[in-house]
N, C-alpha and C. Protein backbone atom coordinates (compact mmCIF):
# COMPACT_ATOMS: atom_id res chain seq x y z
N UNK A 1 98.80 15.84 -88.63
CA UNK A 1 98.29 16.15 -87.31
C UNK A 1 96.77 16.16 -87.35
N UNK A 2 96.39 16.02 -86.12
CA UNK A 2 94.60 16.16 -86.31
C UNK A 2 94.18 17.29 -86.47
N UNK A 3 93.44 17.12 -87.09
CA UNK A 3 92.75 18.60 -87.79
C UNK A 3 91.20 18.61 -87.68
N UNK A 4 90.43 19.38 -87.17
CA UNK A 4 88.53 19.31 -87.00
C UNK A 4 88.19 20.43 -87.15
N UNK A 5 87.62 20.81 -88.41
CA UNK A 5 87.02 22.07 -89.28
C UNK A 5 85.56 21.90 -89.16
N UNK A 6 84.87 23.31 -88.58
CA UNK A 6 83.53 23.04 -88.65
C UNK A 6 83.20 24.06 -89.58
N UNK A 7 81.69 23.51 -89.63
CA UNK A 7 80.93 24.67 -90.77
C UNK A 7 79.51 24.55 -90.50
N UNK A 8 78.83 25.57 -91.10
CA UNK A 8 77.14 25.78 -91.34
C UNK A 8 76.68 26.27 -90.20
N UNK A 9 77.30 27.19 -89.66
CA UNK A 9 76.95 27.61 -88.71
C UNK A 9 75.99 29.06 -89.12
N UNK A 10 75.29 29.53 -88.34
CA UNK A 10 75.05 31.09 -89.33
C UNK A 10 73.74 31.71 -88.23
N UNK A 11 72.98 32.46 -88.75
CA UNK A 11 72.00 33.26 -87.61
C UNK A 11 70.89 32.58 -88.64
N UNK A 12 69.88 32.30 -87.43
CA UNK A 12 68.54 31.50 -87.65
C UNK A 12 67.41 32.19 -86.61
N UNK A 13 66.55 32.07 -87.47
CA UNK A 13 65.33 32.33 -86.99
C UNK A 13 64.95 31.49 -85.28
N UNK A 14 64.22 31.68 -84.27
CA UNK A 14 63.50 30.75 -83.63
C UNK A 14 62.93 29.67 -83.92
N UNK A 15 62.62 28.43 -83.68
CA UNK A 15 62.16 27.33 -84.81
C UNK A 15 62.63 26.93 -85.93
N UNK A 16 63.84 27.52 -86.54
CA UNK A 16 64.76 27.24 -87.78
C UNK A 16 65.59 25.92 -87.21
N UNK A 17 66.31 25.54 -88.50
CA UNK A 17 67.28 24.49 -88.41
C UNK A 17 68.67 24.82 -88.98
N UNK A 18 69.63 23.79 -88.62
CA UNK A 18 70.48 24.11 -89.44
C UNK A 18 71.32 23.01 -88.96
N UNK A 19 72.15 22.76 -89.88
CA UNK A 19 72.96 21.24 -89.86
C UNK A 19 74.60 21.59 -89.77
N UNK A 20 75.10 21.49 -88.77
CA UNK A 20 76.46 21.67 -88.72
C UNK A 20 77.88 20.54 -89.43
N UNK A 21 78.50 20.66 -89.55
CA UNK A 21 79.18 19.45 -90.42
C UNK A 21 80.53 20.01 -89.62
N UNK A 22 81.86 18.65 -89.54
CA UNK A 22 82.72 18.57 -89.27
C UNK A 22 83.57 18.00 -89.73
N UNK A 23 84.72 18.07 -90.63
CA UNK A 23 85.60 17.32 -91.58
C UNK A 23 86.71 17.27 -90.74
N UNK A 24 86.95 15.92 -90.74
CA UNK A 24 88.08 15.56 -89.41
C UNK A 24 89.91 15.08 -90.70
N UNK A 25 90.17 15.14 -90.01
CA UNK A 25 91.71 14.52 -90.63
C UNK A 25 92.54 13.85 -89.98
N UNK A 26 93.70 13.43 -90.06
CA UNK A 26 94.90 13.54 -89.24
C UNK A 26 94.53 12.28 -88.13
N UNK A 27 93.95 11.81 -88.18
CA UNK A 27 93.55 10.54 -87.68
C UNK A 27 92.91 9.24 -88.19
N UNK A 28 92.48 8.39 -87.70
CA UNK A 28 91.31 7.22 -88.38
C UNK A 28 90.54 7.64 -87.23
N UNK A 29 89.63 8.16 -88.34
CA UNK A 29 88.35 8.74 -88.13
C UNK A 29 87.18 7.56 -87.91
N UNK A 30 86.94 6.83 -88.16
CA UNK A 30 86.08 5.08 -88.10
C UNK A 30 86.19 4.48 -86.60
N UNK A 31 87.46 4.98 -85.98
CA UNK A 31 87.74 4.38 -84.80
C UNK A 31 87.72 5.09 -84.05
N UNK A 32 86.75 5.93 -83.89
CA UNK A 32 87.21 7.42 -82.86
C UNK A 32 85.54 7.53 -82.66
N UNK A 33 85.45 7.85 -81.06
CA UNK A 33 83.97 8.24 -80.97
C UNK A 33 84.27 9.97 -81.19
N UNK A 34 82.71 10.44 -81.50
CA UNK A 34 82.99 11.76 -82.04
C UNK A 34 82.22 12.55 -81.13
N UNK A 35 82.28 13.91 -80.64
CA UNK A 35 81.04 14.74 -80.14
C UNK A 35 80.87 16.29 -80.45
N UNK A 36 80.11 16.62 -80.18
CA UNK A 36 79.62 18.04 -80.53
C UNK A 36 79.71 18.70 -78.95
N UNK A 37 80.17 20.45 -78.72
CA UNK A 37 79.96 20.80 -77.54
C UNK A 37 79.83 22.21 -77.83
N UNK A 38 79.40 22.97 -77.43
CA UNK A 38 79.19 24.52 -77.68
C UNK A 38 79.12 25.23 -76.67
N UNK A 39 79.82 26.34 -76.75
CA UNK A 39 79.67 27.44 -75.22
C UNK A 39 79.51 28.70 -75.63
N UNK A 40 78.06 29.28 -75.10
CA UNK A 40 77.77 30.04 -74.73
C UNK A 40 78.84 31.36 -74.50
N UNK A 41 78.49 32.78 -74.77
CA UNK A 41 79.04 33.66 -74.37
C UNK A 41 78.86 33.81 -72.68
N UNK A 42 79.94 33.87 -71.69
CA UNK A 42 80.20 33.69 -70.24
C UNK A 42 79.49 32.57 -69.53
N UNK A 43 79.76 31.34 -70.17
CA UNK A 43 79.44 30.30 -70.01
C UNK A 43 80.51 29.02 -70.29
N UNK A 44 80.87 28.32 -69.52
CA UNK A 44 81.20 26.99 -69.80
C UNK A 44 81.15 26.04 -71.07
N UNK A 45 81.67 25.35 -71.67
CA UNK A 45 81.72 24.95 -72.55
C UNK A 45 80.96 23.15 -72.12
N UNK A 46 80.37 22.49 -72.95
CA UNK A 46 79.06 21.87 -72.35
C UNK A 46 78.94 20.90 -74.20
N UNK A 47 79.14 19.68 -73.21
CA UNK A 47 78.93 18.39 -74.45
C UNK A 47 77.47 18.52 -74.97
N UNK A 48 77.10 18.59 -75.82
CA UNK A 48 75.45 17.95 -76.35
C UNK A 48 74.85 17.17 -76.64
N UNK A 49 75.84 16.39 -77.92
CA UNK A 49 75.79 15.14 -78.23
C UNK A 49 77.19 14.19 -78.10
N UNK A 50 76.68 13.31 -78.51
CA UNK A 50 78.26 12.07 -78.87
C UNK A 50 77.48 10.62 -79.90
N UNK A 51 78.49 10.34 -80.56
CA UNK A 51 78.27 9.32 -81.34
C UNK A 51 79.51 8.63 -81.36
N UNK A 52 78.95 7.07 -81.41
CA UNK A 52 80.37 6.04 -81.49
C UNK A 52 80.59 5.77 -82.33
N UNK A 53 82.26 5.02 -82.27
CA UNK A 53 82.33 4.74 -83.85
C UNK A 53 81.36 4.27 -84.84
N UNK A 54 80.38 3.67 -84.80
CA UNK A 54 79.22 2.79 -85.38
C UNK A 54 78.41 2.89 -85.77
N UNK A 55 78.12 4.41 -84.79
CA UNK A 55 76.87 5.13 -84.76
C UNK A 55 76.12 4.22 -84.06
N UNK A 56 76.69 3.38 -83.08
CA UNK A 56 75.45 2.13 -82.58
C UNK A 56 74.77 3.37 -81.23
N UNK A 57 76.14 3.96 -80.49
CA UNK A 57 74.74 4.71 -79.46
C UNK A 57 75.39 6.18 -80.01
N UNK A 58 73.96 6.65 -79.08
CA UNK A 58 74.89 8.51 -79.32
C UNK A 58 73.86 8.96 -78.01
N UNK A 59 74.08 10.35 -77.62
CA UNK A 59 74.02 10.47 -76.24
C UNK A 59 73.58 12.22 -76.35
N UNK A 60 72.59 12.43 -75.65
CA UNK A 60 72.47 14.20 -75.96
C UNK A 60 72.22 14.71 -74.96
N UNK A 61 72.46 15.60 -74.84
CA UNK A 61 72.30 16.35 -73.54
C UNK A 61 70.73 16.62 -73.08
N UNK A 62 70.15 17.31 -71.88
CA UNK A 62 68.67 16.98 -71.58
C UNK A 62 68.50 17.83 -72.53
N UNK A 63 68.93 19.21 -72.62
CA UNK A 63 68.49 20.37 -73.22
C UNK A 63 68.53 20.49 -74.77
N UNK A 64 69.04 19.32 -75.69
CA UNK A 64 68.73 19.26 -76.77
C UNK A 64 68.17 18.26 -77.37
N UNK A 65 67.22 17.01 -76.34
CA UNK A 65 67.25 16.03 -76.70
C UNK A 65 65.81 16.18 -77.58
N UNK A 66 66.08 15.01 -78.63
CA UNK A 66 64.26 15.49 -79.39
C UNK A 66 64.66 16.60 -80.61
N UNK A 67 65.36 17.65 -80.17
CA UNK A 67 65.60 19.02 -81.57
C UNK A 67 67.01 18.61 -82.00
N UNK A 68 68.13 17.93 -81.70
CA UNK A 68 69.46 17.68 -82.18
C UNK A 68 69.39 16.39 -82.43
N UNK A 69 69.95 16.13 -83.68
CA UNK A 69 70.62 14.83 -83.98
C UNK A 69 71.84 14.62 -84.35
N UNK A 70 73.11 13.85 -83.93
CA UNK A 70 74.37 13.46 -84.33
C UNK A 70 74.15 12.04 -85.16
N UNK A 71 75.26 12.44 -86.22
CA UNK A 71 75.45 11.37 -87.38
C UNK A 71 76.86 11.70 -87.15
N UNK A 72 77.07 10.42 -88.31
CA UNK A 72 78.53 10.44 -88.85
C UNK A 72 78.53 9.77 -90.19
N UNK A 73 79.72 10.35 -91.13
CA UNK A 73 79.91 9.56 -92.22
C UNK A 73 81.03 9.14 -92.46
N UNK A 74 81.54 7.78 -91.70
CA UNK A 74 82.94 7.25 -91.66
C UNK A 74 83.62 7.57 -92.95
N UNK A 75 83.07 7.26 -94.04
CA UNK A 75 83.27 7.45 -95.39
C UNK A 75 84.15 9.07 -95.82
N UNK A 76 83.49 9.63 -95.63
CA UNK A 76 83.66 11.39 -95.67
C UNK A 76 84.67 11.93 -94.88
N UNK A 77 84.90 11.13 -93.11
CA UNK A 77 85.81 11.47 -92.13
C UNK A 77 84.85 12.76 -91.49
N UNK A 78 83.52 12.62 -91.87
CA UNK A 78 82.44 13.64 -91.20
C UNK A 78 81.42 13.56 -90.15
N UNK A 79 81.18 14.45 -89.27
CA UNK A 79 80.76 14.26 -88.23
C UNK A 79 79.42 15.20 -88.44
N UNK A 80 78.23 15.25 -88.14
CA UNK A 80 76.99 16.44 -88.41
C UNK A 80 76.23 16.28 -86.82
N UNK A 81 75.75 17.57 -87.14
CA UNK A 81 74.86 18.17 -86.11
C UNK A 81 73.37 18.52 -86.87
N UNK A 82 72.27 18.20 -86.71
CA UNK A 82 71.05 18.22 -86.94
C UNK A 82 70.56 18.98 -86.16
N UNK A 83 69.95 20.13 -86.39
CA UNK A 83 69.88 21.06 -84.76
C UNK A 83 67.88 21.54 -85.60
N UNK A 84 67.28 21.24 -85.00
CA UNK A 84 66.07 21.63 -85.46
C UNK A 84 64.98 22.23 -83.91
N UNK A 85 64.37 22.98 -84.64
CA UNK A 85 63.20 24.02 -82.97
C UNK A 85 64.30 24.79 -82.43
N UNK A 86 65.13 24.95 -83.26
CA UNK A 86 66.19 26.26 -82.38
C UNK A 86 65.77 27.35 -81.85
N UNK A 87 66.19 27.81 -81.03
CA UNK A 87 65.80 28.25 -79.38
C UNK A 87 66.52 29.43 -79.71
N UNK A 88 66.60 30.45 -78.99
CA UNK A 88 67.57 31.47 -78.70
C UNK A 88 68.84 30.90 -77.20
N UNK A 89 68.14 29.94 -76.49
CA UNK A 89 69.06 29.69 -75.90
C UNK A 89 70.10 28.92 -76.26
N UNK A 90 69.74 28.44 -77.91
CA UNK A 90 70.55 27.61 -78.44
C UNK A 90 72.08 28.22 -79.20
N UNK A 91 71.94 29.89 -79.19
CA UNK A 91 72.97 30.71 -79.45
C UNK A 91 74.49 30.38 -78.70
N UNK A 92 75.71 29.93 -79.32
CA UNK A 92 77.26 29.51 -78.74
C UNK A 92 77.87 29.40 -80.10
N UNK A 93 78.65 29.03 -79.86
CA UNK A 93 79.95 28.35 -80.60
C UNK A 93 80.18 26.99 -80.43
N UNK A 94 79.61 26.35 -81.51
CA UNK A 94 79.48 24.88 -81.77
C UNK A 94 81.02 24.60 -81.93
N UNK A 95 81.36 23.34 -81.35
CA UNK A 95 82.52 22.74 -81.67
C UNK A 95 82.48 21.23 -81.77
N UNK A 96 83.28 20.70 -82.64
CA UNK A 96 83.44 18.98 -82.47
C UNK A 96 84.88 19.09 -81.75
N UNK A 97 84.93 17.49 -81.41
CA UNK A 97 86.22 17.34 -80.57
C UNK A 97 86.19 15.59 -80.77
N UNK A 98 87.55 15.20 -80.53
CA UNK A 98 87.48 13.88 -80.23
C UNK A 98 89.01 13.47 -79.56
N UNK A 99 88.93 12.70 -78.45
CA UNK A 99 89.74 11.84 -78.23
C UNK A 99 90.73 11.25 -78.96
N UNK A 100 91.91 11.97 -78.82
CA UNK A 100 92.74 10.64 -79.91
C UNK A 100 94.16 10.21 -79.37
N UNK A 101 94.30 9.71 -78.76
CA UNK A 101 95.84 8.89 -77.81
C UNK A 101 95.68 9.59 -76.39
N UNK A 102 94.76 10.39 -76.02
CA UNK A 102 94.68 10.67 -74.73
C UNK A 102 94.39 11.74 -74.67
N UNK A 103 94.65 12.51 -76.30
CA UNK A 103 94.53 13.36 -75.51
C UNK A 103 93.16 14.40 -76.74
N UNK A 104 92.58 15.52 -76.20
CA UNK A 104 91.42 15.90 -76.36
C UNK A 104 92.15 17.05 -77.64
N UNK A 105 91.04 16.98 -79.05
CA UNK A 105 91.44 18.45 -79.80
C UNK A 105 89.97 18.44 -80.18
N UNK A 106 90.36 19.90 -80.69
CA UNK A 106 88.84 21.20 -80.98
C UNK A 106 89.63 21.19 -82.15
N UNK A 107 88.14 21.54 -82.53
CA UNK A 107 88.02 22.79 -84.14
C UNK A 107 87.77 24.27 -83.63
N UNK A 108 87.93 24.93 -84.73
CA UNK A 108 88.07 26.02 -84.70
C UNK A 108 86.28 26.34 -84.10
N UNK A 109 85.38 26.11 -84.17
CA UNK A 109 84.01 26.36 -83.33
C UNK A 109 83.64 27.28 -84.76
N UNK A 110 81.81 26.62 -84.78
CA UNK A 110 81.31 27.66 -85.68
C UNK A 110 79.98 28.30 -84.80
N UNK A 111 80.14 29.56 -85.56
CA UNK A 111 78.77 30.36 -84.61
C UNK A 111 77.28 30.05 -85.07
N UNK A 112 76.68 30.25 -83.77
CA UNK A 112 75.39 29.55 -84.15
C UNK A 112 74.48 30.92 -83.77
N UNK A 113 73.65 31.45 -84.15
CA UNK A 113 73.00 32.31 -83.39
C UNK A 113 71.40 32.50 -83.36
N UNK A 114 70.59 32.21 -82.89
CA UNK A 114 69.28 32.04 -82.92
C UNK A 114 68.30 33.57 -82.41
N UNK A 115 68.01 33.97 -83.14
CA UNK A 115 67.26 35.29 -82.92
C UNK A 115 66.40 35.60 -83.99
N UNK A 116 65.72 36.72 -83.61
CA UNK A 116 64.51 37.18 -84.21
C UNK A 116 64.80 38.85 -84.73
């Protein structure tokens, strides 16, 4: 079955970084576009990035564009988040997700928390 485990999530400074990673399974991972989405405590849950199979485009939201980068490593079945100038508004629960026969799965979400 599909399976999407995240990690590296943790509490960061303002201006810190930190690189999220996603180990996918249970699918072919090479043929699957991938994305990152995180929600906020009493907030909506909200795409950030996306990357295609190819990595030819990827797509970020206004509010992280410039401090986040999405990769992938077909190889690995891994998906990353590059999150750099972290914000306090950048505090949620990161999740990957992907499309697979129609229909949509999550990982378990890792916490992100940006404070001082």
């Amino acid at each position: 079955q599909v399976q999407l485990v995240e990690s590296g999530g943790g509490l960061v400074q303002p201006g810190g970084s930190l690189r999220l990673s996603c180990a996918a399974s249970g699918f072919t991972f090479s043929l699957n576009n991938m994305s990152w989405s995180r929600q906020a405590p009493g907030k909506e849950r909200d795409v950030v990035a996306r990357i295609s199979v190819a990595s030819i485009v990827t797509n970020y939201a206004d509010s992280v564009k410039g401090r986040f980068t999405i990769s992938r490593d077909n190889a690995k079945n891994t998906v990353y988040l590059q999150m750099n100038s972290l914000k306090p508004e950048d505090t949620a629960v990161y999740y990957c997700n992907v499309l697979v026969n129609g229909r949509d799965y999550w990982g378990q979400g890792t916490q992100v928390t940006v404070s001082s």
